[in-house]
Structures are given as structure tokens and as C-alpha cells.
N, C-alpha and C. Protein backbone atom coordinates (compact mmCIF):
# COMPACT_ATOMS: atom_id res chain seq x y z
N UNK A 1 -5.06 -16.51 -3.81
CA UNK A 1 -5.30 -15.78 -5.04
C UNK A 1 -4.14 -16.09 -6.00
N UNK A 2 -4.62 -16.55 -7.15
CA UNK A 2 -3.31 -16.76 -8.35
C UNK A 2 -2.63 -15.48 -9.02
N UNK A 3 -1.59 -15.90 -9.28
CA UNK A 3 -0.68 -14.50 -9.64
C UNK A 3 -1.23 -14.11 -10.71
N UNK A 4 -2.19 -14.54 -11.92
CA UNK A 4 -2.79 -13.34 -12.98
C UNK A 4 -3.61 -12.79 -11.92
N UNK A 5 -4.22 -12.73 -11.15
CA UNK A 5 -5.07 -12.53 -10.83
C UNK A 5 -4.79 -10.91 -9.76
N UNK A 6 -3.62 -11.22 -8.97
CA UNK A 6 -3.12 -10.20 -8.15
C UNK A 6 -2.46 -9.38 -9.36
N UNK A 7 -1.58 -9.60 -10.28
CA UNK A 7 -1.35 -8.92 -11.24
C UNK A 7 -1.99 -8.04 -11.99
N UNK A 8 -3.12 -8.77 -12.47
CA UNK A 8 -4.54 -7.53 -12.57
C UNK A 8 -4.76 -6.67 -11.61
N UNK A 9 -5.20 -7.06 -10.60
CA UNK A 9 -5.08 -5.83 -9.51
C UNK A 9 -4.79 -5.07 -9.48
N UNK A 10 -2.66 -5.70 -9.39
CA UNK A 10 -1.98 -4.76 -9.00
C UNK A 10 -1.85 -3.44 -10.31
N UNK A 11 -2.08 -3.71 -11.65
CA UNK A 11 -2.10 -2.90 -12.37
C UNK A 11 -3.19 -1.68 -12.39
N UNK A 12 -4.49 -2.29 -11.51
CA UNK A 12 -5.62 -0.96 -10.85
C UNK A 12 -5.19 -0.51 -9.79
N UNK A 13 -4.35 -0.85 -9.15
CA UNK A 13 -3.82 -0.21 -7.97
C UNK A 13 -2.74 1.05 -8.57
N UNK A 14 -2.24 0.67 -9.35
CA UNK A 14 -1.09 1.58 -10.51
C UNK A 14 -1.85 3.03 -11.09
N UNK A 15 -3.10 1.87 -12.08
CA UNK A 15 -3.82 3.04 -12.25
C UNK A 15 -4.47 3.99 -11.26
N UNK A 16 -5.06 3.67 -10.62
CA UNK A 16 -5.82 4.45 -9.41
C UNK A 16 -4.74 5.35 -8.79
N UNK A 17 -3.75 4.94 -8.14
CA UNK A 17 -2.50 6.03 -7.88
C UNK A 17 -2.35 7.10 -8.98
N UNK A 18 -2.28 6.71 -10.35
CA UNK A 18 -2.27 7.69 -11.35
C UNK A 18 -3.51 8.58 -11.25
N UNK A 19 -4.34 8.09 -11.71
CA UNK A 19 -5.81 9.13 -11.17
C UNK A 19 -5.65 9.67 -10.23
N UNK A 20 -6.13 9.44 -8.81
CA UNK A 20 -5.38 10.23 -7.46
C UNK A 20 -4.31 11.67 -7.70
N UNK A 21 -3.45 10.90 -7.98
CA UNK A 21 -2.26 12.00 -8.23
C UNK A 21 -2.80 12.97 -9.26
N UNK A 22 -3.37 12.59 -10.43
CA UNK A 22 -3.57 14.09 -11.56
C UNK A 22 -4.64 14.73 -10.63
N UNK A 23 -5.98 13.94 -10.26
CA UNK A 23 -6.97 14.66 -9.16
C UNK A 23 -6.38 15.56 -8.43
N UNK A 24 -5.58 15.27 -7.31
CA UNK A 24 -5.23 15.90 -6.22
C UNK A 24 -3.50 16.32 -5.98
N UNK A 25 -2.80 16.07 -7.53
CA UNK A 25 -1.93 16.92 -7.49
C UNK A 25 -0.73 16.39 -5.85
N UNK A 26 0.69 16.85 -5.36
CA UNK A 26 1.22 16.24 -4.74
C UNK A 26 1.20 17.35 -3.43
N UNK A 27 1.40 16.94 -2.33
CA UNK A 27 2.00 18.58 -1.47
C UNK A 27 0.69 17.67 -0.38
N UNK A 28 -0.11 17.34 -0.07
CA UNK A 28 -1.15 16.96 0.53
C UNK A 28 -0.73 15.77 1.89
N UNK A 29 -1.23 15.75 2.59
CA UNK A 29 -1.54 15.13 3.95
C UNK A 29 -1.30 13.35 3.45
N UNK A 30 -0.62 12.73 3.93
CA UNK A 30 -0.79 11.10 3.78
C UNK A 30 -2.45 10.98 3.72
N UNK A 31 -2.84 11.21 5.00
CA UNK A 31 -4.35 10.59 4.69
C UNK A 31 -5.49 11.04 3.70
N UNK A 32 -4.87 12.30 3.39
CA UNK A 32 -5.89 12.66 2.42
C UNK A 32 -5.84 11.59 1.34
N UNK A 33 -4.54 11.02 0.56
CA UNK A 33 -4.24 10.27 -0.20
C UNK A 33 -5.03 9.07 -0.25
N UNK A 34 -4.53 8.69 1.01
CA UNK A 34 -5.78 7.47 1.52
C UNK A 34 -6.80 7.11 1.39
N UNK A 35 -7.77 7.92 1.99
CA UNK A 35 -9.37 8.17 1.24
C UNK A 35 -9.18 7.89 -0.06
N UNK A 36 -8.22 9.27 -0.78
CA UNK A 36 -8.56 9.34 -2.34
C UNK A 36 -8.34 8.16 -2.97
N UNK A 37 -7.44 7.07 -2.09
CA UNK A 37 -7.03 5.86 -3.05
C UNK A 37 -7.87 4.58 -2.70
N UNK A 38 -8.58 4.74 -1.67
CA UNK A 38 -9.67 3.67 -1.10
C UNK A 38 -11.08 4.28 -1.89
N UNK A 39 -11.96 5.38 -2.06
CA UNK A 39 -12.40 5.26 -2.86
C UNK A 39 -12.25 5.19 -4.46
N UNK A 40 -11.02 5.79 -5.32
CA UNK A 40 -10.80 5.27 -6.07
C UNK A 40 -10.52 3.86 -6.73
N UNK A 41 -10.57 2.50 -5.65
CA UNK A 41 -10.52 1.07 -5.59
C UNK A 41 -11.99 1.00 -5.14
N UNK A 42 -12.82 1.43 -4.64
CA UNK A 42 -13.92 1.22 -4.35
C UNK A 42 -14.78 1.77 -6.19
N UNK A 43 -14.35 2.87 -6.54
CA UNK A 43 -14.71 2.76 -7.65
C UNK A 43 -14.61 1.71 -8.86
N UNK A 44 -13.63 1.11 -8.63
CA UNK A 44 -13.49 0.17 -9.56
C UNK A 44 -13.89 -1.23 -9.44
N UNK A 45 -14.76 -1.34 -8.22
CA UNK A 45 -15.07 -2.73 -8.02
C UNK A 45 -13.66 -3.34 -6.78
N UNK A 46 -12.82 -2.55 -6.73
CA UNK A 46 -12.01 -3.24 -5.62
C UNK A 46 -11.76 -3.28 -4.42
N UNK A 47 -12.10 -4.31 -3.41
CA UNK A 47 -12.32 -4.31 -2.22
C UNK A 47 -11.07 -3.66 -1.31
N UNK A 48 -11.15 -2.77 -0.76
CA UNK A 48 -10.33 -2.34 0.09
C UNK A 48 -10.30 -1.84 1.18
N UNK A 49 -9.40 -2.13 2.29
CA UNK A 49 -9.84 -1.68 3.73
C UNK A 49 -8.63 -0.32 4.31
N UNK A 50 -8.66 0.43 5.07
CA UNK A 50 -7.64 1.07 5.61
C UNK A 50 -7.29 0.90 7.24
N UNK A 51 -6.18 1.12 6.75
CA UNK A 51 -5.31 1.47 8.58
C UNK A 51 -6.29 -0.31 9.12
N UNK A 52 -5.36 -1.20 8.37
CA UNK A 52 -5.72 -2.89 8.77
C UNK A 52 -4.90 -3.21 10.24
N UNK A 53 -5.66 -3.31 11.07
CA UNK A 53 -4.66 -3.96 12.29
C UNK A 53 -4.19 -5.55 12.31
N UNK A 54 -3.03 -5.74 12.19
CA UNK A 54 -2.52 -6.65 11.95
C UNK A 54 -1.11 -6.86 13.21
N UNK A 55 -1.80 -7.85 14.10
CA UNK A 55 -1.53 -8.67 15.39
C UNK A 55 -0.36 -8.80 15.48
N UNK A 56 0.96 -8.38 16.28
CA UNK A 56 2.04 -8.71 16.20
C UNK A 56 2.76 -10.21 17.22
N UNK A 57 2.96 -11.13 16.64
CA UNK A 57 3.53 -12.14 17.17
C UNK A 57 4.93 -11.94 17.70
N UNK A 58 5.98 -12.35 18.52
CA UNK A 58 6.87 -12.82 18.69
C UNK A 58 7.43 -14.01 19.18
N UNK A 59 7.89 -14.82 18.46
CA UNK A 59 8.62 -16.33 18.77
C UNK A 59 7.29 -16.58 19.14
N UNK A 60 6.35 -16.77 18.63
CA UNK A 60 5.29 -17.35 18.78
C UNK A 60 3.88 -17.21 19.80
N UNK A 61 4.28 -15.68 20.36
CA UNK A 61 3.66 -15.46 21.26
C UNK A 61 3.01 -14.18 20.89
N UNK A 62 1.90 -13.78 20.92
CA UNK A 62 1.03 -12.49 20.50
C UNK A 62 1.47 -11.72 21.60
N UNK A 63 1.77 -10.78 21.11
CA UNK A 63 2.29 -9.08 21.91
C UNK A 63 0.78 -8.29 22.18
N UNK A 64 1.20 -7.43 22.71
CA UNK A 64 0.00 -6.34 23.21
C UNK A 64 -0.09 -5.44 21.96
N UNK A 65 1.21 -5.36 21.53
CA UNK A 65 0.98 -4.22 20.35
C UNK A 65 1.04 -4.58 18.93
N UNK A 66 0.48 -3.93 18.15
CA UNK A 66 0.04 -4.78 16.98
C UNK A 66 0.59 -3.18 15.92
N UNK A 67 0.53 -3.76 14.53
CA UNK A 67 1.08 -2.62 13.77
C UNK A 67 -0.23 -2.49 12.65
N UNK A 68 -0.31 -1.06 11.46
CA UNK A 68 -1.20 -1.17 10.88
C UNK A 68 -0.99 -0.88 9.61
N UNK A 69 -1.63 -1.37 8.69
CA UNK A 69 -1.43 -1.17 7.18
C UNK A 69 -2.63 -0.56 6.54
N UNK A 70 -1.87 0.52 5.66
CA UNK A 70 -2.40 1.79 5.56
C UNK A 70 -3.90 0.99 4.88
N UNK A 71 -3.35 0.63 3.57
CA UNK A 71 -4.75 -0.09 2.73
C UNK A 71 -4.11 -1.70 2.66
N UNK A 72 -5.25 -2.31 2.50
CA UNK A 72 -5.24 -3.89 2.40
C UNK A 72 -6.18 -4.15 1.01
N UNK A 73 -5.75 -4.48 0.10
CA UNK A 73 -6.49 -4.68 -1.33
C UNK A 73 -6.68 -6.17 -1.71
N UNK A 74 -8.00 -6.27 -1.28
CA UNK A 74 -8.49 -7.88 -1.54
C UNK A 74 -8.13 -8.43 -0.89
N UNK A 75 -7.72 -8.32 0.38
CA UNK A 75 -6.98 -9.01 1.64
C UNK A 75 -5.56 -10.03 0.82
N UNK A 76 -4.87 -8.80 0.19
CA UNK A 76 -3.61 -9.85 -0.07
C UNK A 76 -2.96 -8.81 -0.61
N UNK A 77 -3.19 -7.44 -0.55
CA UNK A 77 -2.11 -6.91 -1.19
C UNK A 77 -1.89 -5.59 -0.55
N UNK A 78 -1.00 -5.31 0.45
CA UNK A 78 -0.48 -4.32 0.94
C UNK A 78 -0.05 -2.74 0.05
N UNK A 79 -0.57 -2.05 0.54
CA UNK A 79 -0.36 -0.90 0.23
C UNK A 79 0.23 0.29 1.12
N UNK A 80 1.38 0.96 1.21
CA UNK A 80 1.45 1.85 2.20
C UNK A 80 1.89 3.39 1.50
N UNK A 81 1.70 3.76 2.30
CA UNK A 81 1.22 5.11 1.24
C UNK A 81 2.07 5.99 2.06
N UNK A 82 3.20 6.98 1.50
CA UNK A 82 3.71 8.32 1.94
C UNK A 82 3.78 9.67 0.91
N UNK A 83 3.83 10.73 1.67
CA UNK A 83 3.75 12.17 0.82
C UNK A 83 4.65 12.68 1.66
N UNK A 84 6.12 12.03 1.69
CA UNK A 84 7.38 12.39 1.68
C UNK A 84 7.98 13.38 0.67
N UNK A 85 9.40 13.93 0.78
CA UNK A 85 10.10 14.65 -0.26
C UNK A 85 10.64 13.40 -0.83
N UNK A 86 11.73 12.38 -0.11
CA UNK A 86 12.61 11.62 -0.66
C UNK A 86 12.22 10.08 0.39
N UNK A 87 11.47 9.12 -0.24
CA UNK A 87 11.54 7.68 -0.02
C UNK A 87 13.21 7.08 0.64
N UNK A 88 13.24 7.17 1.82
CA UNK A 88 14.36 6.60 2.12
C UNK A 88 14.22 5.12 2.57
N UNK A 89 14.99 4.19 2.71
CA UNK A 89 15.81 3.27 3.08
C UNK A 89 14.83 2.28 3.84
N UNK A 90 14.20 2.95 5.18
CA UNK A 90 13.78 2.56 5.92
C UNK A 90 12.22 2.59 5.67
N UNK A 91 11.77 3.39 4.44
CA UNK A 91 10.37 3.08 4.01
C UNK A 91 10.07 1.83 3.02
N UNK A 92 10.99 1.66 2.92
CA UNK A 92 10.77 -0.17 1.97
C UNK A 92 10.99 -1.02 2.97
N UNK A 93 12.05 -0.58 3.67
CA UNK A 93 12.01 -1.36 4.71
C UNK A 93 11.09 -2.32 5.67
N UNK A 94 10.14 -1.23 5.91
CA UNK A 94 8.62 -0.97 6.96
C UNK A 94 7.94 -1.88 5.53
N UNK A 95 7.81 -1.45 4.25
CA UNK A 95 6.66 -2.27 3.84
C UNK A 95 7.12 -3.77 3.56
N UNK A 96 8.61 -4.31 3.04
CA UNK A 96 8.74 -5.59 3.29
C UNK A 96 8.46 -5.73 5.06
N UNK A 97 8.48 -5.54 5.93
CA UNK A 97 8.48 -6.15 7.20
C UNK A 97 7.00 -6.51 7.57
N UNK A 98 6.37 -5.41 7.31
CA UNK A 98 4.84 -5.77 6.72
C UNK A 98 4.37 -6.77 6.16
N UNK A 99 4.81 -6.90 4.91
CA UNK A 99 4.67 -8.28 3.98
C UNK A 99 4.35 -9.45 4.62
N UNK A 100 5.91 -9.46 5.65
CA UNK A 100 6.28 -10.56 6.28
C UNK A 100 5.64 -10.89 7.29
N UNK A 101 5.07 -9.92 8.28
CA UNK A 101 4.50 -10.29 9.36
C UNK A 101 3.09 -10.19 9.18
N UNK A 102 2.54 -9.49 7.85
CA UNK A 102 1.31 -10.10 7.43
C UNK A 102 1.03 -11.22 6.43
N UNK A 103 2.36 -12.14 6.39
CA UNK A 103 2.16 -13.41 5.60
C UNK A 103 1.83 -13.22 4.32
N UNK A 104 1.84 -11.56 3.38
CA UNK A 104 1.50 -11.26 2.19
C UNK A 104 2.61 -11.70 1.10
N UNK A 105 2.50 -11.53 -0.10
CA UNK A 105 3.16 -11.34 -0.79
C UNK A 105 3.84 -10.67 -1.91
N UNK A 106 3.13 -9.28 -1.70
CA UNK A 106 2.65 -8.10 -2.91
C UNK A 106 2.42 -6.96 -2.16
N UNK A 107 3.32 -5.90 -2.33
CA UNK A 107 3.07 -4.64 -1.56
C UNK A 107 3.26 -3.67 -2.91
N UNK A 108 2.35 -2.51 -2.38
CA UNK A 108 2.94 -1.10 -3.46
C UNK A 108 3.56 -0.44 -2.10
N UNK A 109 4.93 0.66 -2.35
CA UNK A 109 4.83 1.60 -1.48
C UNK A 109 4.76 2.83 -2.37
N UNK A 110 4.09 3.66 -2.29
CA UNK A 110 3.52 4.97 -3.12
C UNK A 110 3.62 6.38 -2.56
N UNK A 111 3.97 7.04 -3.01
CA UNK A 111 4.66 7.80 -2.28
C UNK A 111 4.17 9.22 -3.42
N UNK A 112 3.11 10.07 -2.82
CA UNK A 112 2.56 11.01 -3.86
C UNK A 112 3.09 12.81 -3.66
N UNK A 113 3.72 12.63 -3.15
CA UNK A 113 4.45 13.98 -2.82
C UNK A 113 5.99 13.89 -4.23
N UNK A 114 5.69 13.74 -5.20
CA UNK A 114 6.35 13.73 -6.67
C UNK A 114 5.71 14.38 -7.41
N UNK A 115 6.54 14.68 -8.43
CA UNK A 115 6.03 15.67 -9.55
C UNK A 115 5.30 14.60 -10.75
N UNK A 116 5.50 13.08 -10.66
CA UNK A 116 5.20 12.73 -11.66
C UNK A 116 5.06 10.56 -10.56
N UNK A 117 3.97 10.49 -10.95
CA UNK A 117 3.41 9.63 -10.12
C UNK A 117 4.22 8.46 -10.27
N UNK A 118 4.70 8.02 -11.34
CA UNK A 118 5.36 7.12 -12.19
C UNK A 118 6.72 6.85 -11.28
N UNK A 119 7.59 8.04 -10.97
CA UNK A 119 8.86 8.28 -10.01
C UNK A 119 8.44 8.14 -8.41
N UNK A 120 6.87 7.74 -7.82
CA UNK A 120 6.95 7.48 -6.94
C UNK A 120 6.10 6.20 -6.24
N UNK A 121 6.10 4.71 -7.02
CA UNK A 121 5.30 3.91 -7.02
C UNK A 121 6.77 2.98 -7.18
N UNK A 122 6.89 2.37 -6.23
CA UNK A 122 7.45 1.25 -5.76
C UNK A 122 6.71 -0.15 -5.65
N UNK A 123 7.07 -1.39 -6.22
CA UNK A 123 6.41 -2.64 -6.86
C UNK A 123 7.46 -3.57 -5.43
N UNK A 124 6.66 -4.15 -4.29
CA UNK A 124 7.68 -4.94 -3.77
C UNK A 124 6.90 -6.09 -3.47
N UNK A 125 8.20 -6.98 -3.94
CA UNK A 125 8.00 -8.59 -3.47
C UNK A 125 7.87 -9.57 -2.58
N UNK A 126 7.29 -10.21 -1.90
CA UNK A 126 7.84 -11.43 -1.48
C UNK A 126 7.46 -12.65 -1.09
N UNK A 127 8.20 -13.61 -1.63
CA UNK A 127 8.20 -14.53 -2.27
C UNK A 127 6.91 -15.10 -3.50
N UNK A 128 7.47 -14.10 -4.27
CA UNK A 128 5.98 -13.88 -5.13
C UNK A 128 6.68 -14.69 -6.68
């Protein structure tokens, strides 16, 4: 997928978090969010899957245990979703490691437990 192209996206993925959030307001369950943000991409024409199992390799060898990503948007753009108080350290963390071991290059981490949706939408890279 070419970068106008995920760029568009990613700007309905922006919006749709905004909708979501005025809808359903912050204080709510991760998964409730979820739904609300998979059919809100389903409303818009955008393909999206949840809780993606994605195969964990090591040194080249497939493990038994595999990790999962909350939403997958157009099969290239990671989404992980928390309704935390405070986004720490180790939640960007988890979604670059994601990125990486799902070969992506475009993650949101979103985080709807904020008073103002804008202060909790994180844009991460890589090698994008």
C-alpha cells in the first residue's frame, strides 16, 4: 500500500477515534472501545479485523505462542487501543514491538480514557 494511501486512512482512523470518543465519552472497558472503533471503520468503508493473531517467530523458528493486535486496518495498519489514566513507557513500547514483529509500518496507540481525544492518540512509525 503507498503512503497517500495509508495516510488517508490513517486520517479515518483519527476521525473515527474522534467520533467514538464524543459517542461514548471516556471511563469505559478497552473492549467496549473496540467494537465502537471496528464498527465505526466498518462504517466508513474500512476493512478491519480485531484481536489479529499474529505468529511469534524466534531466530527463525515459530514458537507455540503467538501475540494479538487489538484492530488490524486494511491489513497494514496496527491499532492498539487502551482506557488507561496515564499512557506509560511500556505502551508504545508493546505497539512498536508489534509493528516489528508484524512486519507493519503504521500503528495508532489510542488511548480513550482522556478528557479530550486529541491528548490521547499517538501516531507511531516504522520505517515509514
Amino acid at each position: 500500500m503507498i503512503r497517500e494511501q495509508l495516510n488517508k486512512i490513517s486520517k479515518e482512523i483519527v476521525d473515527a477515534a474522534y467520533t467514538v470518543h464524543k459517542e461514548m465519552g471516556p471511563g469505559l472497558l478497552e473492549s467496549i472501545y473496540e467494537y465502537c472503533m471496528l464498527k465505526e471503520l466498518e462504517l466508513r468503508n474500512i476493512h478491519a479485523k480485531r484481536q489479529v493473531i499474529i505468529p511469534l517467530y524466534y531466530k527463525g523458528e515459530l514458537l507455540t505462542k503467538d501475540f494479538r493486535i487489538d484492530i488490524l486496518v486494511e491489513n497494514e495498519i496496527i491499532i492498539e487501543l487502551k482506557a488507561v489514566d496515564i499512557i506509560l513507557p511500556v505502551h508504545k513500547a508493546q505497539i512498536i514491538s508489534y509493528l516489528k514483529l508484524a512486519d507493519k509500518n503504521l500503528g495508532f496507540l489510542i488511548n480513550f480514557n482522556v478528557d479530550y481525544i486529541k491528548n490521547g492518540i499517538k501516531r507511531i512509525v516504522n520505517n515509514f
